[in-house]
Protein backbone atom coordinates (compact mmCIF):
# COMPACT_ATOMS: atom_id res chain seq x y z
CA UNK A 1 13.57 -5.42 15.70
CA UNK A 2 13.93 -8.82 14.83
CA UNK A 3 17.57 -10.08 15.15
CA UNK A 4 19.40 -11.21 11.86
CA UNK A 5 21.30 -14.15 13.24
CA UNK A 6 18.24 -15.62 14.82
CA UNK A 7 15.40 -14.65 11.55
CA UNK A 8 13.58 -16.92 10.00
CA UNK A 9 14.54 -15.92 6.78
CA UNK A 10 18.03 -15.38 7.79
CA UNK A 11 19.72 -18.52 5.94
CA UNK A 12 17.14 -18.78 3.37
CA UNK A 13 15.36 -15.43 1.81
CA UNK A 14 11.96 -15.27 0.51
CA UNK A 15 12.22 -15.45 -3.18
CA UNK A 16 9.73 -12.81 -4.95
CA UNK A 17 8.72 -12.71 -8.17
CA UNK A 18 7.33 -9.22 -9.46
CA UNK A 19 4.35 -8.14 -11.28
CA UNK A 20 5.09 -5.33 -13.08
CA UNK A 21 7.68 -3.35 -14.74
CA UNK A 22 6.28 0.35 -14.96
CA UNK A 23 7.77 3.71 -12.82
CA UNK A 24 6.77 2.13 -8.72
CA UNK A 25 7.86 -1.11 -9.87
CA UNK A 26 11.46 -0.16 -10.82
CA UNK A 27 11.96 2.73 -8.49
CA UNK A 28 10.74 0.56 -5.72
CA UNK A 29 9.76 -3.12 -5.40
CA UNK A 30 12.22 -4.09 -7.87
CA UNK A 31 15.20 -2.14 -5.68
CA UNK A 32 14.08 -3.13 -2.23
CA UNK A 33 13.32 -6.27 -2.94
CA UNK A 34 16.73 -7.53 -4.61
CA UNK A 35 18.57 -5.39 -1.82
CA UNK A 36 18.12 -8.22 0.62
CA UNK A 37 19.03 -9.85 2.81
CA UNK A 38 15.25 -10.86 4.10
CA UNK A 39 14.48 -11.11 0.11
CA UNK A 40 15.68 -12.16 -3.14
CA UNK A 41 14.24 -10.76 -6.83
CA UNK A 42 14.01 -13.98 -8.58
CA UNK A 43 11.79 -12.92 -11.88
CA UNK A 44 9.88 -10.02 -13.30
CA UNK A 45 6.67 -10.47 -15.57
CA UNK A 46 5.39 -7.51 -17.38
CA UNK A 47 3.11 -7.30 -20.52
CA UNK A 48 5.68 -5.52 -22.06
CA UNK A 49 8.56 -7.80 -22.27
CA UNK A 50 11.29 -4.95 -22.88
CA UNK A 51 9.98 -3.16 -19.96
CA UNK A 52 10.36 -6.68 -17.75
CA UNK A 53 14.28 -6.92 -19.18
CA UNK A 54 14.76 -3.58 -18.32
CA UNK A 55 13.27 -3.77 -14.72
CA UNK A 56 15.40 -7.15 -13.83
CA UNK A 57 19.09 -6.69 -15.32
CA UNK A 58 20.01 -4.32 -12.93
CA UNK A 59 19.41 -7.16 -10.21
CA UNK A 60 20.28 -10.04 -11.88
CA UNK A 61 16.52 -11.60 -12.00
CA UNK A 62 14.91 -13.53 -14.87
CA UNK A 63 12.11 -12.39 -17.20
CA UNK A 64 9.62 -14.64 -16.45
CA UNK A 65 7.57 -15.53 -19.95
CA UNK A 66 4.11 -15.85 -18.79
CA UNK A 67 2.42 -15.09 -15.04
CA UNK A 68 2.48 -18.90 -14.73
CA UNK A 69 5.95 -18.90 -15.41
CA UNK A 70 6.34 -16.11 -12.86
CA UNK A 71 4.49 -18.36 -10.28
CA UNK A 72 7.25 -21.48 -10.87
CA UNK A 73 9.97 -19.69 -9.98
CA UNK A 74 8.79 -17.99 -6.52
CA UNK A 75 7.29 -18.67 -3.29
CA UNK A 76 6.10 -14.48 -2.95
CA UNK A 77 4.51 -12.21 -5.48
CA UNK A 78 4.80 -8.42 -5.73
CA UNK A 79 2.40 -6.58 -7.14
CA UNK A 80 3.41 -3.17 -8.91
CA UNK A 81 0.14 -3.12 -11.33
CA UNK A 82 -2.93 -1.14 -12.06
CA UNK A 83 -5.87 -2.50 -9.32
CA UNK A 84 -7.61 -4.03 -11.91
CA UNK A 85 -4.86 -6.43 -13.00
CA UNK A 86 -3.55 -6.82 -9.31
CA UNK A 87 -7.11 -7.87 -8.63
CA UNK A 88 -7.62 -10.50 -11.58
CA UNK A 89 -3.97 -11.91 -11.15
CA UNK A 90 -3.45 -11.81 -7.22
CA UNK A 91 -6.19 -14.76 -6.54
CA UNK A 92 -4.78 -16.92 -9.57
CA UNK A 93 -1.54 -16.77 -7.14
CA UNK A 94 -2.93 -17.09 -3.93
CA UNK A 95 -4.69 -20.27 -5.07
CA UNK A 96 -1.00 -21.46 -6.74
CA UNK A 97 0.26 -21.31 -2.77
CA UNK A 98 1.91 -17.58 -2.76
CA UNK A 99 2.35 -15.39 -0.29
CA UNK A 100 1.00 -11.94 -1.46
CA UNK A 101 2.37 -8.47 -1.47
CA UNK A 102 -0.50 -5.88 -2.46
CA UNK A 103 -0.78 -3.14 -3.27
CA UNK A 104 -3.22 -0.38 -2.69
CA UNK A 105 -6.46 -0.13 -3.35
CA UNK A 106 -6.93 -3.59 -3.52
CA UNK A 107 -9.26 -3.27 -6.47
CA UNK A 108 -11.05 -0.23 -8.34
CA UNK A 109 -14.44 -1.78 -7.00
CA UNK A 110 -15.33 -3.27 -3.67
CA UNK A 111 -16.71 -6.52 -5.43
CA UNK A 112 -13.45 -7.51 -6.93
CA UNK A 113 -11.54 -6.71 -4.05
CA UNK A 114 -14.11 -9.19 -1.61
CA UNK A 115 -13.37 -11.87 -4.48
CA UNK A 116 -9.49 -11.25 -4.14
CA UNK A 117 -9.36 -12.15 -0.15
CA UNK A 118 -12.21 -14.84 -0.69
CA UNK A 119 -9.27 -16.42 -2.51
CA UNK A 120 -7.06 -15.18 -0.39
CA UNK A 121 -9.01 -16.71 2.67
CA UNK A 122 -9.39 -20.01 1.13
CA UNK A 123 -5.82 -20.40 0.04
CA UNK A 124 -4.57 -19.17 3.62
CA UNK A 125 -1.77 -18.17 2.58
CA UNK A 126 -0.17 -14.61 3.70
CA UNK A 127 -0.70 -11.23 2.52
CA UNK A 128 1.07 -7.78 3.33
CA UNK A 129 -0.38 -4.21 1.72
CA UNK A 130 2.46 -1.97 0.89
CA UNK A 131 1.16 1.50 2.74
CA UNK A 132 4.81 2.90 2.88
CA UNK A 133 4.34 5.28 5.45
CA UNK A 134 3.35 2.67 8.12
CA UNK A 135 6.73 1.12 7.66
CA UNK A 136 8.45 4.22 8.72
CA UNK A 137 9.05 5.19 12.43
CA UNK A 138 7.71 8.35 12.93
CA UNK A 139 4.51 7.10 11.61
CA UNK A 140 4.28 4.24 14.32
CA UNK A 141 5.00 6.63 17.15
CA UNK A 142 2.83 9.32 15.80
CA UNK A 143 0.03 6.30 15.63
CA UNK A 144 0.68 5.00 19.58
CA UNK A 145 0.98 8.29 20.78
CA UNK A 146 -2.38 9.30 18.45
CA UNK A 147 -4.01 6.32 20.64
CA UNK A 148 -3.61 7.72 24.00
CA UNK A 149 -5.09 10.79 23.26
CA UNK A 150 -9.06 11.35 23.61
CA UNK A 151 -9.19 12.60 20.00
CA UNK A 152 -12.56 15.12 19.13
CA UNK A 153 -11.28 16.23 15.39
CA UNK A 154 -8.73 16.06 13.29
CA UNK A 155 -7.83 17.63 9.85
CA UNK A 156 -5.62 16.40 6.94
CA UNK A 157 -4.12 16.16 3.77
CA UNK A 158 -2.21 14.53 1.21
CA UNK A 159 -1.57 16.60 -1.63
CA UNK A 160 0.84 16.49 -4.98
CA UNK A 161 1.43 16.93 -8.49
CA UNK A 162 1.07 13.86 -10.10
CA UNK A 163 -1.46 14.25 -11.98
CA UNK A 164 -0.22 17.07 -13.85
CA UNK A 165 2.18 14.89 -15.73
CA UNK A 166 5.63 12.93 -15.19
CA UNK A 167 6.12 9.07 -14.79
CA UNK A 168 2.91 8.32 -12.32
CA UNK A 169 0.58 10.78 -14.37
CA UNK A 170 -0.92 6.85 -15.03
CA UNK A 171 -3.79 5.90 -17.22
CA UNK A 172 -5.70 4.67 -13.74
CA UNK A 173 -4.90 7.68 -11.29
CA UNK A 174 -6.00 9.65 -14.17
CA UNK A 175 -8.95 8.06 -15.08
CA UNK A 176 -10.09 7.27 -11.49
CA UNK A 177 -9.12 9.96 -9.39
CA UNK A 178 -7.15 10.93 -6.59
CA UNK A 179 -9.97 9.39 -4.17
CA UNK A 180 -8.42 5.79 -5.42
CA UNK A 181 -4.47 6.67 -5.33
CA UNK A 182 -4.13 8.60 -2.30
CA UNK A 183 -7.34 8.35 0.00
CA UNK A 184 -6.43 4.45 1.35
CA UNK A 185 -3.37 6.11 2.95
CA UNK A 186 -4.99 9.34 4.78
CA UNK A 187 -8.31 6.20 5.79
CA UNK A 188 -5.65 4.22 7.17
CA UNK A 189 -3.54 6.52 9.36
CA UNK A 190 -7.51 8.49 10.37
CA UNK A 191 -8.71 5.08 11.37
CA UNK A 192 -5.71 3.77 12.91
CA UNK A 193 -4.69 6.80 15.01
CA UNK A 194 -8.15 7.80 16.05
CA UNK A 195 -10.17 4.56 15.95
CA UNK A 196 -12.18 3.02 13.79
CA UNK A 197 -14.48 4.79 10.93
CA UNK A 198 -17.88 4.12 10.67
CA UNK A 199 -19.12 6.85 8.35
CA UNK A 200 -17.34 8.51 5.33
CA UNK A 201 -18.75 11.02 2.79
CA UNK A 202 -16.99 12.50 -0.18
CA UNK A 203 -17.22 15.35 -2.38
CA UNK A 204 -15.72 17.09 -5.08
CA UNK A 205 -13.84 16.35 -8.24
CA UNK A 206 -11.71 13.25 -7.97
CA UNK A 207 -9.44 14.67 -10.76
CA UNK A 208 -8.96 18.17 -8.72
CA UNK A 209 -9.79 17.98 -5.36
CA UNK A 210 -11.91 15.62 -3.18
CA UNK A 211 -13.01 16.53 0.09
CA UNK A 212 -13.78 13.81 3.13
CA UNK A 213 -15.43 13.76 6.33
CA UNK A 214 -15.08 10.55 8.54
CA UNK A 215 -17.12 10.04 11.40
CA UNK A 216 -15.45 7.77 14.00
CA UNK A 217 -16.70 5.60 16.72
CA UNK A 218 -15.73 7.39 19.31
CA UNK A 219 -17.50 10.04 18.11
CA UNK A 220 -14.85 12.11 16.73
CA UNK A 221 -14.86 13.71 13.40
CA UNK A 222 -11.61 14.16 10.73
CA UNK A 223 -11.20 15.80 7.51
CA UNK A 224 -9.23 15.09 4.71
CA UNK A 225 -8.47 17.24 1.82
CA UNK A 226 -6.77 15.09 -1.32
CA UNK A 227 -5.96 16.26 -4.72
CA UNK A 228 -3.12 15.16 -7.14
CA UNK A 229 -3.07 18.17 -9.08
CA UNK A 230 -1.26 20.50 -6.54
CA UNK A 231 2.34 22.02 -8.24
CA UNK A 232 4.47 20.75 -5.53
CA UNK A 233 7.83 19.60 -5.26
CA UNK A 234 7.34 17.40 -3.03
CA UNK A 235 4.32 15.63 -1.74
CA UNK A 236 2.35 16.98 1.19
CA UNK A 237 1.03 14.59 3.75
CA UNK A 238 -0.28 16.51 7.11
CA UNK A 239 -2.64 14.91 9.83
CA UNK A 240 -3.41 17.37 12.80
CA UNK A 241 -5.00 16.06 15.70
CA UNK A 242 -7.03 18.09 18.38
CA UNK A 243 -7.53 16.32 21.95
CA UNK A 244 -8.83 17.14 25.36
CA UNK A 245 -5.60 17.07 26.54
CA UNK A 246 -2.92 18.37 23.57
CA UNK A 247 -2.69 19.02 19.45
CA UNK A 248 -0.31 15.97 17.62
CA UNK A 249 0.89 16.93 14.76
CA UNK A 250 2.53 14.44 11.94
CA UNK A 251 4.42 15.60 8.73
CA UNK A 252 6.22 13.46 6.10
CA UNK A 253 8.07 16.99 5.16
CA UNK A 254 11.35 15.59 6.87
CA UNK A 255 11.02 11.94 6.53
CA UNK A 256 13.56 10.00 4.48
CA UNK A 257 11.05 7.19 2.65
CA UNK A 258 13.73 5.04 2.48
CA UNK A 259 13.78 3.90 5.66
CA UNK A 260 10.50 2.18 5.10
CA UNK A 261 11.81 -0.51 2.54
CA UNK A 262 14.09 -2.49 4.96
CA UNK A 263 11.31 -2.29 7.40
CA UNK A 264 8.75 -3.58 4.68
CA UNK A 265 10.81 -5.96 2.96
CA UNK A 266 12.06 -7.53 7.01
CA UNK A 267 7.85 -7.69 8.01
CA UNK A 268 7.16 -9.56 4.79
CA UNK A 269 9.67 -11.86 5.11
CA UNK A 270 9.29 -12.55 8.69
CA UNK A 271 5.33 -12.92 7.78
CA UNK A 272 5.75 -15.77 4.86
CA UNK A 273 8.62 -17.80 6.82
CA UNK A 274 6.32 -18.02 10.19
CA UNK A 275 2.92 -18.41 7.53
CA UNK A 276 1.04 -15.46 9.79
CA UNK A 277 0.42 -12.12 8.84
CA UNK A 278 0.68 -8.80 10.19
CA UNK A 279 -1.72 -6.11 10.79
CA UNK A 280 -1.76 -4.78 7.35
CA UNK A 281 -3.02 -7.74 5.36
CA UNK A 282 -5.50 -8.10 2.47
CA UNK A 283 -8.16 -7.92 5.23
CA UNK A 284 -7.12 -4.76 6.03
CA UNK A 285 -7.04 -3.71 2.05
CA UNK A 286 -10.66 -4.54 2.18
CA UNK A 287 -11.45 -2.59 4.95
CA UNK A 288 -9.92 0.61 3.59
CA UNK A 289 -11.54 -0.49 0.12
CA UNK A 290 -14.88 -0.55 1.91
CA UNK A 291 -14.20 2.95 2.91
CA UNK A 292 -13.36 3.84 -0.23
CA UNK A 293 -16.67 2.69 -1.64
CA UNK A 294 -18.50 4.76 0.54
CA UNK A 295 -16.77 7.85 0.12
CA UNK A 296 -16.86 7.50 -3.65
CA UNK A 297 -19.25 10.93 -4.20
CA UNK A 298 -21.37 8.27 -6.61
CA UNK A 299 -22.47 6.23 -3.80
């Protein structure tokens, strides 16, 4: 952990400005990144200007008027959009000098997403995806233990409800399925924990349930079962490992997601104030949007 007293960012935070202003924007970017100290909220630009006033009052940040207004009063932009607008806006900022903070997927298709860290790669400037569960804990030790295993299979999930309605029943999820909302997170923690994939294949219906097999370079196979229209209370995220020598077993069920912001929010701002980024970059965006494009049961 990096020590506070000695941080780069520790006598000046990284000011953000936020894309953004619907239900993930509010209940998160917008609170972790004014809770500081690593950060500081410094404008919100939405479409929908109410929606922007409401999202910064609480923290005391400006409504920016425009995106190029947004851009003149930060040095960092969040992204809390659709893909498709993250992915026509986010190289317009990275070629304006700011550091990026992505969401996933990168894009809804694998060409815009190669155009986004094109930009990103000519700007050189840095770049964080916000996969929450990597920030937590339990995930990294469940991902370093995963790695001294000789893996053969594994089976998971990541199931919920939000399709069936409620704040992130979204125009996108609904329109492009759960293979787009929920699959970069079960492809990252497969191909981190188990090495990397080199063969995906989906099937089923991306509204109800999709069904992928990942081939690995090791030669291991994993499964993962995804479907947003589950009546859960909570979400359901399971990966089950099976190795020469022991199962591993890891399950958000008792993990508080709240210790992932100060975690997030401390990476970023460590990344931007030394100008290098970490391991989950826009590079790795595009290799889980890759993945994506060849699990899409279309392709």
């Amino acid at each position: 952990m990096t020590d506070t007293a000695t941080a780069p960012w520790s006598q000046q935070p990284v000011r953000v400005g936020l894309v953004g202003a619907g239900p993930w924007a509010r209940a998160m970017h917008a609170r972790m990144l004014a809770a500081g100290p690593e950060t500081q909220l410094t404008a919100v630009w939405a479409r929908r200007t109410e929606a922007a006033q409401e999202t910064a009052a609480p923290y005391g940040a400006r409504v920016a008027t425009s995106f190029e207004d947004l851009l003149d009063q930060c040095e960092a932009v969040a992204f809390a959009v659709p893909p498709s607008v993250q992915a026509e806006l986010a190289p317009v900022a990275a070629k304006h000098g700011k550091a990026l903070l992505l969401e996933k997927p990168l894009a809804l298709d694998l060409a815009a997403a190669e155009r986004l860290v094109d930009a990103v790669d000519e700007a050189g400037v840095v770049t964080q995806l916000v996969l929450t569960k990597r920030y937590h804990p339990v995930t990294r030790r469940f991902i370093e233990e995963a790695r001294q295993l000789d893996v053969i299979g594994a089976r998971s999930c990541y199931l919920h409800g939000a399709f069936l309605g409620g704040d992130f029943a979204t125009s996108w999820r609904l329109e492009h399925g759960v293979l787009f909302d929920l699959g970069p997170h079960l492809l990252d923690l497969l191909d981190a924990a188990m090495g990397p994939i080199i063969n995906v294949r989906g099937t089923g219906d991306a509204r109800r349930w999709t069904e992928l097999t990942c081939e690995h370079v090791s030669g291991a196979v994993s499964q993962a079962s995804l479907s947003g229209s589950v009546p859960r209370e909570r979400a359901l995220t399971r990966v089950e490992l099976f190795s020469r020598q022991h199962e591993l077993v890891y399950d958000t069920a008792s993990i508080d997601h709240d210790e992932c912001w100060p975690v997030l929010r401390r990476e970023f701002a460590t990344a931007v104030r030394t100008g290098r980024s970490g391991e989950l970059d826009a590079h790795r965006g595009l290799r889980l949007q890759r993945l994506l494009h060849q699990a899409a049961p279309e392709n």
